[in-house]
Protein backbone atom coordinates (compact mmCIF):
# COMPACT_ATOMS: atom_id res chain seq x y z
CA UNK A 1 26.13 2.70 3.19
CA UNK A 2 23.89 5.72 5.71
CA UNK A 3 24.00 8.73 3.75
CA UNK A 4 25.38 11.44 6.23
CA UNK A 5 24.17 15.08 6.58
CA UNK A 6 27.51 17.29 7.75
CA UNK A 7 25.98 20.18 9.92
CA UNK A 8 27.93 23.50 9.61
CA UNK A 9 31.26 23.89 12.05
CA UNK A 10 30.17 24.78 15.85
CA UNK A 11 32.19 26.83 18.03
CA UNK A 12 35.21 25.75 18.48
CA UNK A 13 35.69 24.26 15.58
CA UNK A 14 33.71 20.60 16.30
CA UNK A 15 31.39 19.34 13.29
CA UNK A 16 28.22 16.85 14.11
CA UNK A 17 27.02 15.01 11.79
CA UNK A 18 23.24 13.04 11.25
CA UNK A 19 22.39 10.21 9.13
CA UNK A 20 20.32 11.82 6.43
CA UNK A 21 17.78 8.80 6.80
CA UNK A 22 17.29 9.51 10.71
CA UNK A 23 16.58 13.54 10.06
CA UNK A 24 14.05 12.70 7.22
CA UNK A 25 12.59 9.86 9.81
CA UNK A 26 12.21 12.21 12.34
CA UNK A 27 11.00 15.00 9.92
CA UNK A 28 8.20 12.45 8.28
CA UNK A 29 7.17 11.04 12.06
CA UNK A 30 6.87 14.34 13.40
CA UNK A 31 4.87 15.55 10.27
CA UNK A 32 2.51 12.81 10.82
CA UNK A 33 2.12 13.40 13.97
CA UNK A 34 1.23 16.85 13.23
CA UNK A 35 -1.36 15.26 10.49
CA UNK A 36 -3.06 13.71 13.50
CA UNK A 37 -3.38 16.16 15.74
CA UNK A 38 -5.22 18.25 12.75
CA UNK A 39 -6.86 15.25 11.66
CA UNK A 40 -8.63 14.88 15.61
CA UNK A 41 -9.19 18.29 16.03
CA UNK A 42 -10.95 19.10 12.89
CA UNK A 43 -13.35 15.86 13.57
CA UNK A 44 -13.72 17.17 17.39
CA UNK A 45 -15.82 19.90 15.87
CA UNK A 46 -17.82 17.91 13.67
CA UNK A 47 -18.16 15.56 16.87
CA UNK A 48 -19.53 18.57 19.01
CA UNK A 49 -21.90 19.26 16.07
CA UNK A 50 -23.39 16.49 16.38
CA UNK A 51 -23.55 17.01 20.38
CA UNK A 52 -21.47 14.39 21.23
CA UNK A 53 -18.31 14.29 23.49
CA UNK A 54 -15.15 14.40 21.39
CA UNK A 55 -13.28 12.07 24.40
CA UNK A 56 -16.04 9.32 24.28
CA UNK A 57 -15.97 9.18 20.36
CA UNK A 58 -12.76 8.46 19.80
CA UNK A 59 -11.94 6.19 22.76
CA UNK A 60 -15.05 4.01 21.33
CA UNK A 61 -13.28 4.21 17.92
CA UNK A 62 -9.73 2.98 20.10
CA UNK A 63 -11.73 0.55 22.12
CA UNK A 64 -13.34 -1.25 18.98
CA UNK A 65 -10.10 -1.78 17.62
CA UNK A 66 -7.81 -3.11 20.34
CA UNK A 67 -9.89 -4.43 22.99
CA UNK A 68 -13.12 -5.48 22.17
CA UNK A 69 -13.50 -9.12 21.35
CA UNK A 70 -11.74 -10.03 17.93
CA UNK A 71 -11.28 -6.19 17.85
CA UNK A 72 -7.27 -6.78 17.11
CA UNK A 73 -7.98 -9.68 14.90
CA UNK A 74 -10.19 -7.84 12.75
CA UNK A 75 -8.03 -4.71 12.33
CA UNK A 76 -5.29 -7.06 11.31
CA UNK A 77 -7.58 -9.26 8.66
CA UNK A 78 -8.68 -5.68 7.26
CA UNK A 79 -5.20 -4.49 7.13
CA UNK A 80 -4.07 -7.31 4.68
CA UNK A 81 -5.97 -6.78 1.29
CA UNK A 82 -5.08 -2.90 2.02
CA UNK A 83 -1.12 -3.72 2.36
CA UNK A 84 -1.40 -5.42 -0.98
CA UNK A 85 -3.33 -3.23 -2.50
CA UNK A 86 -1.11 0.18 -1.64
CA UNK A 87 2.02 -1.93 -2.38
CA UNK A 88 0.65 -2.30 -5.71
CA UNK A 89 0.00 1.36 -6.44
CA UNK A 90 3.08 2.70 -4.50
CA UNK A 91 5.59 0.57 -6.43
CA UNK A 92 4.11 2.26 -9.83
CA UNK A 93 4.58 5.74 -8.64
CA UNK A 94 8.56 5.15 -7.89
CA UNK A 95 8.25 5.01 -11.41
CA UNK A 96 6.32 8.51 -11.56
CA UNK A 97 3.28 5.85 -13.08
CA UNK A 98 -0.56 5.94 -11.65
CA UNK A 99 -1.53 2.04 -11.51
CA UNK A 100 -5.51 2.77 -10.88
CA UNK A 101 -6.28 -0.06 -12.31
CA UNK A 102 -5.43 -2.25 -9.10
CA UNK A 103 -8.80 -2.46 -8.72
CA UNK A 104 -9.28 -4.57 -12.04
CA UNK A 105 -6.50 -6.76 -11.35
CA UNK A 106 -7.21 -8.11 -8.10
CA UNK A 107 -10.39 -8.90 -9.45
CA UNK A 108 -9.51 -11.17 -12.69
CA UNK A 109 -6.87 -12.72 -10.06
CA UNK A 110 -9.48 -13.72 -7.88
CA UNK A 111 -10.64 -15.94 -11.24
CA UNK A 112 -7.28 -17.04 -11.95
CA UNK A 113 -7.33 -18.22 -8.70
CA UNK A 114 -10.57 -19.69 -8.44
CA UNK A 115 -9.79 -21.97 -11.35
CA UNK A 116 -6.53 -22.92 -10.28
CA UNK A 117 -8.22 -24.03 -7.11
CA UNK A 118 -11.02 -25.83 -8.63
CA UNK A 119 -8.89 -27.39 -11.40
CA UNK A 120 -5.00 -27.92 -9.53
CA UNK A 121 -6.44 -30.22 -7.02
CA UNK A 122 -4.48 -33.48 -8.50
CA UNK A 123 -1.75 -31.80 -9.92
CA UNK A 124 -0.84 -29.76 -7.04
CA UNK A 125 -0.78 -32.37 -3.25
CA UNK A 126 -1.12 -31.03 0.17
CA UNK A 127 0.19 -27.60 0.95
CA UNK A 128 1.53 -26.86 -2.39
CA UNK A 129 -2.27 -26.57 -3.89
CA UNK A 130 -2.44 -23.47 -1.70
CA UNK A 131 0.93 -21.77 -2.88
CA UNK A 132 -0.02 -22.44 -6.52
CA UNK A 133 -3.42 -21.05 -6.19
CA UNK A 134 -1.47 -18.07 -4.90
CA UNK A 135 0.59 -18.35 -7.70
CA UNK A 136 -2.03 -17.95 -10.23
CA UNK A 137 -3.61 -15.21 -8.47
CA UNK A 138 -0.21 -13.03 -8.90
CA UNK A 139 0.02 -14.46 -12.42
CA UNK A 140 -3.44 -13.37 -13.58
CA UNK A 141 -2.88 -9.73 -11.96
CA UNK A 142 0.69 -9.64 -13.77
CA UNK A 143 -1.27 -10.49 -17.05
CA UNK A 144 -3.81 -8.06 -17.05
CA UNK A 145 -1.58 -5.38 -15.39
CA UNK A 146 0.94 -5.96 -18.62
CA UNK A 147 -1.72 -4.71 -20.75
CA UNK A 148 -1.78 -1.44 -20.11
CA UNK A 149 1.69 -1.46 -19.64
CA UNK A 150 2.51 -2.03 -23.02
CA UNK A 151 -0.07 0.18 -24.10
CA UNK A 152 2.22 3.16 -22.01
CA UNK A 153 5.77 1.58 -23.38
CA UNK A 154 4.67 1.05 -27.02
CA UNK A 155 1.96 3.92 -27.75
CA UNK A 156 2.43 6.13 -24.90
CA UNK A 157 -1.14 5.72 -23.83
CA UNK A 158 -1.72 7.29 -20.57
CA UNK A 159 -1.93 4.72 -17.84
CA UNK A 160 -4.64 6.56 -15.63
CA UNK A 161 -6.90 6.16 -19.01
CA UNK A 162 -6.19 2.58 -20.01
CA UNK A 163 -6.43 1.33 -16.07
CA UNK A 164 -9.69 2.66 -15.70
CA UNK A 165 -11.06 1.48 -19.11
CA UNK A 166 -9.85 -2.05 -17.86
CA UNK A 167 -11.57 -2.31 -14.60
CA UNK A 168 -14.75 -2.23 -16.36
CA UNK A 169 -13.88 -4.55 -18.27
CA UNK A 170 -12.38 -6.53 -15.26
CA UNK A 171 -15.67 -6.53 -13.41
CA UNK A 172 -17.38 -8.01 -17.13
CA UNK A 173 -14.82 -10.98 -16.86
CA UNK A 174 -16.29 -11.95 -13.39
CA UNK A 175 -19.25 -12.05 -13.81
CA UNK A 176 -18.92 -14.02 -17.59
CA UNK A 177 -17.00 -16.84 -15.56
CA UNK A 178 -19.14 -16.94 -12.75
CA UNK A 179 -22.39 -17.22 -15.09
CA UNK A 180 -20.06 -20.33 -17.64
CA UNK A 181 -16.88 -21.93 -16.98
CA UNK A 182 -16.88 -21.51 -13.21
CA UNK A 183 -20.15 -21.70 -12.58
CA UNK A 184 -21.36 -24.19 -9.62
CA UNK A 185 -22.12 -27.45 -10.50
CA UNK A 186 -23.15 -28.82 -7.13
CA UNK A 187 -25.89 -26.94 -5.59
CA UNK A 188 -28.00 -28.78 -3.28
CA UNK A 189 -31.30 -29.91 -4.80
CA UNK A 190 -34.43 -27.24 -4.28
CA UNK A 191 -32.44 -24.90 -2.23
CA UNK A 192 -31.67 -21.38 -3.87
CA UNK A 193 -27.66 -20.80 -4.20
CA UNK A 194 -26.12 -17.42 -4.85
CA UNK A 195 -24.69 -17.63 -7.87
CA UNK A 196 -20.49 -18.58 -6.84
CA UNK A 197 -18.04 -21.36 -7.77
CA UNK A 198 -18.17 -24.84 -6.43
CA UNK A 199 -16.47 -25.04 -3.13
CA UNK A 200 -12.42 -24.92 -2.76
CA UNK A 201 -10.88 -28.40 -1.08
CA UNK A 202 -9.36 -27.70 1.90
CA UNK A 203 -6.15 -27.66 1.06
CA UNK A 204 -6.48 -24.74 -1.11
CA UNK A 205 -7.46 -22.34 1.64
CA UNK A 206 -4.39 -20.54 3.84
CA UNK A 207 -4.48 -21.23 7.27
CA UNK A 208 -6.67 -19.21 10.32
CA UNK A 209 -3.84 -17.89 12.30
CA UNK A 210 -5.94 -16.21 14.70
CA UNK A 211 -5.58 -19.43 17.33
CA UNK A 212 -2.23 -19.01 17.35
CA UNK A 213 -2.45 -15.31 19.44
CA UNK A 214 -5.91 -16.61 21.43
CA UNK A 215 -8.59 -14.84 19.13
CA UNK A 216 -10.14 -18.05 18.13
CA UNK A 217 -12.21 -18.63 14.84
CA UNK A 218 -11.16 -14.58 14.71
CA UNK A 219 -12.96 -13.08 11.27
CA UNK A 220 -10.49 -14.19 8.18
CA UNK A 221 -7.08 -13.03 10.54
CA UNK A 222 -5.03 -15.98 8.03
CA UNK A 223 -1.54 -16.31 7.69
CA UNK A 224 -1.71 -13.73 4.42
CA UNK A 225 -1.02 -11.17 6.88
CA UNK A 226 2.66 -12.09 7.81
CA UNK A 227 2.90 -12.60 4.09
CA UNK A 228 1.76 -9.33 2.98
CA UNK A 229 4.41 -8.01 5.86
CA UNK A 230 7.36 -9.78 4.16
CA UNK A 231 6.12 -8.50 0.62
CA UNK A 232 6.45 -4.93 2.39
CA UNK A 233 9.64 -6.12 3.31
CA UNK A 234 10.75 -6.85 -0.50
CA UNK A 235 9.36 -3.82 -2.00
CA UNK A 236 11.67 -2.24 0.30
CA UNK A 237 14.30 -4.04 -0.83
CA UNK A 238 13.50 -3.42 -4.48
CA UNK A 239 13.19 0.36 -4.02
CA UNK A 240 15.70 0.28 -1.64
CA UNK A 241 18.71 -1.61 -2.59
CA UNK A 242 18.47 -3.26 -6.09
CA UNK A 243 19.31 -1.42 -9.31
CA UNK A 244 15.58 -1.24 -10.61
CA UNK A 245 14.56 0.78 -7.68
CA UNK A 246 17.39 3.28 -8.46
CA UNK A 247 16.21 3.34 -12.27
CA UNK A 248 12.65 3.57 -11.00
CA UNK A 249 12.87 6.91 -8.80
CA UNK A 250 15.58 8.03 -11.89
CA UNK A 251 12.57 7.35 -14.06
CA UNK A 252 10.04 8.93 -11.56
CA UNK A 253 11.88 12.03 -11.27
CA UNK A 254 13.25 12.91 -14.34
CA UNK A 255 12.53 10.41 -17.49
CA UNK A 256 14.32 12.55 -19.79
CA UNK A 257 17.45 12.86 -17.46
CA UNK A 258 17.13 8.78 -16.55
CA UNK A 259 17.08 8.13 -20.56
CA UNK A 260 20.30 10.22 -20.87
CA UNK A 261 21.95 8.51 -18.29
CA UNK A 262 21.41 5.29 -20.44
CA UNK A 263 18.82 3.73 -18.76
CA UNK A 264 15.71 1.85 -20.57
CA UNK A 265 12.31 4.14 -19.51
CA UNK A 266 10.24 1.27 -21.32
CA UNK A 267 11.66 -1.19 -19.33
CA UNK A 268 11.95 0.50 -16.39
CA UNK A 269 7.81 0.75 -16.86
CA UNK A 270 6.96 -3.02 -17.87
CA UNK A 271 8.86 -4.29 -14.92
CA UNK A 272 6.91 -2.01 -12.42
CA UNK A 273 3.39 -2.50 -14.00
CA UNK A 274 4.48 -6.59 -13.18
CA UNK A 275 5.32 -6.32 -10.28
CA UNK A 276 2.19 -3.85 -9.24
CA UNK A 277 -0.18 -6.41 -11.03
CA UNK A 278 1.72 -9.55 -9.23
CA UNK A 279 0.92 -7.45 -5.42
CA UNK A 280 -2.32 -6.79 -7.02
CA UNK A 281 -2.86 -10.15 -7.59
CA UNK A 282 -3.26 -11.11 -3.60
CA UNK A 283 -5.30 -8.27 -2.86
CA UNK A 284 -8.34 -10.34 -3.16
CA UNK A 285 -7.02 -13.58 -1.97
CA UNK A 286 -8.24 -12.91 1.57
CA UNK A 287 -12.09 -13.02 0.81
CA UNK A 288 -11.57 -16.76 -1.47
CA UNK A 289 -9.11 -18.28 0.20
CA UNK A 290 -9.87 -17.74 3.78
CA UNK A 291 -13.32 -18.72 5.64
CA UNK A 292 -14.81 -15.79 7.90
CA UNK A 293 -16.20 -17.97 11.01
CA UNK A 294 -18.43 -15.32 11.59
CA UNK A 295 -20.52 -15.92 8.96
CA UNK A 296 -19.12 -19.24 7.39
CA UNK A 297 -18.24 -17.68 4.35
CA UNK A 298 -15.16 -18.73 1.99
CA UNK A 299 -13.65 -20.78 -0.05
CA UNK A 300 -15.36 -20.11 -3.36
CA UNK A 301 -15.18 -17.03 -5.54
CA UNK A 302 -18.91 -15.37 -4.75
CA UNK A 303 -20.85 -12.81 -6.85
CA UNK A 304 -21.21 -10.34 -4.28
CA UNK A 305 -17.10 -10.39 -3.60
CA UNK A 306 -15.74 -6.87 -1.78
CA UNK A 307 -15.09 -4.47 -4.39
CA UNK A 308 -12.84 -1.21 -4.21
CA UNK A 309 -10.03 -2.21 -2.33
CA UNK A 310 -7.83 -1.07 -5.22
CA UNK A 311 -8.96 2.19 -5.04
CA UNK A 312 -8.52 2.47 -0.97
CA UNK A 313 -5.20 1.24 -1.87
CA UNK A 314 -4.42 4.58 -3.54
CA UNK A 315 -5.48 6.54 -0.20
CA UNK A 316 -3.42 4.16 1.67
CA UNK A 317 -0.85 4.51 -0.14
CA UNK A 318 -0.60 8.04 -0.04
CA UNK A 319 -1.23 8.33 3.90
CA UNK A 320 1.95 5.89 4.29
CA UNK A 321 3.57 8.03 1.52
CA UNK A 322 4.26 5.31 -0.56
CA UNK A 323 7.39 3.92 2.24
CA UNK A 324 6.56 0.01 2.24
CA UNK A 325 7.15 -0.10 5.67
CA UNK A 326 5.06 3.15 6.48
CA UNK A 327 2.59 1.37 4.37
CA UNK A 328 1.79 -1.76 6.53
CA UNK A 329 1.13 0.90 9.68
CA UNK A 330 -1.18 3.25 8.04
CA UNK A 331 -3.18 -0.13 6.24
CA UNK A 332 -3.38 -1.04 9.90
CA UNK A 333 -4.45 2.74 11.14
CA UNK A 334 -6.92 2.68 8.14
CA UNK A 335 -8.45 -0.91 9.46
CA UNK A 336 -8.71 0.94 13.18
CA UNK A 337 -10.55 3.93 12.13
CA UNK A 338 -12.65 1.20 9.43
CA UNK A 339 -13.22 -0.81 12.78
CA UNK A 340 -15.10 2.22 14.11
CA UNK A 341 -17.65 2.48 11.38
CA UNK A 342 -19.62 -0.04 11.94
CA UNK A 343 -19.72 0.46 16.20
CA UNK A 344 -20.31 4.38 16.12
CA UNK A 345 -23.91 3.93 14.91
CA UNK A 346 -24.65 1.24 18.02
CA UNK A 347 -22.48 3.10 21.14
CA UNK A 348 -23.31 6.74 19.68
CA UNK A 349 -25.13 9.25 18.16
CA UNK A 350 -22.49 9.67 15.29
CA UNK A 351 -23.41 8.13 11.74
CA UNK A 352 -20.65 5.81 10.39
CA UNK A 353 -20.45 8.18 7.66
CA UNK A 354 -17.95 10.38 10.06
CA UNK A 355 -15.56 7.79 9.76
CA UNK A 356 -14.89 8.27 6.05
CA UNK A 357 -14.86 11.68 7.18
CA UNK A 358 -12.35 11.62 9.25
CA UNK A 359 -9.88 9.23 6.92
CA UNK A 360 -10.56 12.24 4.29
CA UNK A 361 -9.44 14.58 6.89
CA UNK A 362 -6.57 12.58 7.41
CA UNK A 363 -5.59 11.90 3.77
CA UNK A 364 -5.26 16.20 2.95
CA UNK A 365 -3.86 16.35 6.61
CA UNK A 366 -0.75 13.73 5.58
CA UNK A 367 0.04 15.30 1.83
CA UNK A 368 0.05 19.37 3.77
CA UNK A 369 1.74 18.40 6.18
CA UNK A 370 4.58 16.09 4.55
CA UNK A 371 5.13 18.64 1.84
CA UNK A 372 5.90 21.44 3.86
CA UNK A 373 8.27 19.03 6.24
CA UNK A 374 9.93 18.07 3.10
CA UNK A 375 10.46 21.57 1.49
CA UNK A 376 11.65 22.17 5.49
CA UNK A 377 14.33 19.66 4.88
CA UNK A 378 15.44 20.31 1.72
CA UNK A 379 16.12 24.02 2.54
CA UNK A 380 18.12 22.70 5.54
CA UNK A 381 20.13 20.15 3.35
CA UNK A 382 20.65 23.14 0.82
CA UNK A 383 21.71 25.43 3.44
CA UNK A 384 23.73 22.82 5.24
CA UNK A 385 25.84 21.85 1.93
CA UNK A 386 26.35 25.74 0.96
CA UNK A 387 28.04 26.08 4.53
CA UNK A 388 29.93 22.87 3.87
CA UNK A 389 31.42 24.67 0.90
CA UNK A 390 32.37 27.63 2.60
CA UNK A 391 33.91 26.36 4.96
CA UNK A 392 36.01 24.53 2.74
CA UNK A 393 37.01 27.54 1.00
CA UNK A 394 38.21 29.52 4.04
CA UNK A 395 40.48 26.68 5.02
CA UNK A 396 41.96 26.56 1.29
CA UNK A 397 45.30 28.12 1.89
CA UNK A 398 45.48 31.42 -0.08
CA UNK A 399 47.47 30.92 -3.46
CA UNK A 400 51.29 32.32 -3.52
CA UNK A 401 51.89 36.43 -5.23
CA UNK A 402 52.44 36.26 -8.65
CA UNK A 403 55.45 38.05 -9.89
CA UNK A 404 53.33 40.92 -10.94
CA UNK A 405 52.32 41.64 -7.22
CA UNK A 406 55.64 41.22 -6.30
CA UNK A 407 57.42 43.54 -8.69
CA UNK A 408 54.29 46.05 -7.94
């Protein structure tokens, strides 16, 4: 049931009230907005710097991103690993936990993965080899993700320590099965082959979906998008309406308070780190499963895979401040800008190097900007509910003279 704010009597006696969700909606979008505007303004000087015409900049940046050709496509496929990959860190810090170890996760899922693919192939018929190489994906980022998490529940080792110690050791575990057990086996004679896995079968790859809107062979645009849309859509409904959401902001914003109340902190913190290393688990599920047309790449788990999506997670996640719906937009505002980087150098003076620039701007921007809008509305709710309580009072009847006044 909509939490509803009750606004202090008007004249004449008539109350209004607002959902609480639509005033902190409002609050947030208008905040962002805000963020934006900054965001554009402080690049606009950095633009002139540079003698360049703010206008023409950014209306490249727009143009490279929704109408040049594949522009939309490509925003989209870069969107997807970054949807996972914030989901991942943003359903940790519900739980006032730092995951920053997504990073190491996605990448021993990509070998889970790659061995599943290479190995299912006549267990697994048709369609279904696909949705168990996913599986195993999700099921090596839950395994390495309940490492540390035990580590916090059973020592109290700081997860921001043991995380980061463990993508090291992630990026070790790559390149050991890429040099033995998945090593290619069938390279063509006298030709020079990067050093990668044998080639997936076909039905182990998900689907281009960029026919299906007119892109054509449109640069890894799959069908994992619309899946990392509906996990969005169960995060929310984790954090939202089940009762490990509740325990995980209890948990987040007061352990010791949460423990009182009788729930299980430990618990609370194992379930989280699985389900961050499960999301973390399709981060890199894009580049292996998927083959870019552009350069007839995928399919096989390669040595020089994309690295450090788990840590543009984290800035992701904090630009769509860690909402899972707010999440999927500002992945897909993240792949615009990204979009621009590589066409600034060719239609402009400007180095591609302003476009991490500007997503830094953007980042400080977002966290100013939301925490003053959220100190705004708390200081409203406070002074709403104090008025709410006055008002009660002065329409408590007084209580009847006690016999001392009387006889006085």
């Amino acid at each position: 049931m909509a939490t509803t704010v009750a606004a202090p009597p008007a004249a004449g006696g008539v109350t209004r009230s607002r959902p609480e969700w639509l005033e902190r909606a409002v609050g947030q979008g208008l905040a962002l907005l805000l963020a934006v505007v900054i965001a554009l303004a402080l690049g606009s000087v950095i633009i002139i710097l540079y003698g360049e015409n703010p206008i023409d900049v950014y209306e490249t940046i727009l143009r490279s991103a929704t109408t040049a050709k594949d522009g939309p496509a490509w925003v989209l496929a870069a969107a997807t690993p970054l949807i996972f990959s914030a989901l991942a860190v943003s359903i940790c810090f519900k739980g006032g936990l730092f995951n920053i170890g997504v990073e190491g996760q996605y990448l021993v899922a990509m070998t889970t993965a790659a061995w599943a693919a290479l190995h299912l192939g006549g267990v697994l018929p048709g369609p279904l080899l696909m949705w168990g190489v996913l599986l195993f994906g999700m099921l090596g980022g839950m395994a390495y993700a309940a490492v540390p998490g035990a580590l916090k529940v059973k020592t109290g080792a700081h997860e921001v320590v043991t995380t980061i110690m463990m993508n090291g050791i992630a990026v070790s575990l790559v390149a050991y099965a890429l040099n033995h057990p998945l090593r290619y086996t069938n390279a063509p004679v006298g030709q020079n082959v990067d050093l990668r896995t044998n080639i997936f079968p076909a039905n182990a790859k998900v689907p281009d979906l960029g026919h299906v809107f007119g892109f054509g062979p449109a640069p890894r645009f799959s069908w994992l998008f619309p899946i990392a849309v509906v996990a969005a859509l169960i995060v929310w409904f984790i954090v939202k309406r089940m009762r490990l959401g509740y325990e995980a902001r209890a948990v987040g914003a007061s352990a010791g308070s949460a423990q009182a109340g009788g729930i299980s902190i430990g618990s609370v913190q194992m379930k989280l780190f699985l389900i961050s290393g499960a999301l973390a688990g399709l981060v890199g599920m894009q580049q292996i499963l998927v083959n870019n047309a552009s350069t007839s790449t995928g399919g096989y788990l390669p040595q020089n895979y994309e690295a450090t999506l788990g840590f543009t997670g984290i800035a992701v996640a904090f630009l769509g401040q860690n909402n899972p719906i707010g999440i999927v937009f500002a992945a897909i505002f993240w792949a615009a800008l990204s979009r621009g980087e590589s066409i600034l150098p060719i239609e402009t003076n400007m180095p591609r190097e302003f476009v991490i620039i500007l997503q830094g701007i953007l980042i400080m921007s977002v966290v100013i900007t939301y925490t003053l809008a959220k100190r705004r509305l708390d200081r409203r709710q406070t002074g709403r509910v104090i008025a709410e309580e006055e008002a009660i009072e002065m329409q408590q009847p007084e209580p009847p003279p006690t016999i001392q006044e009387v006889t006085a």
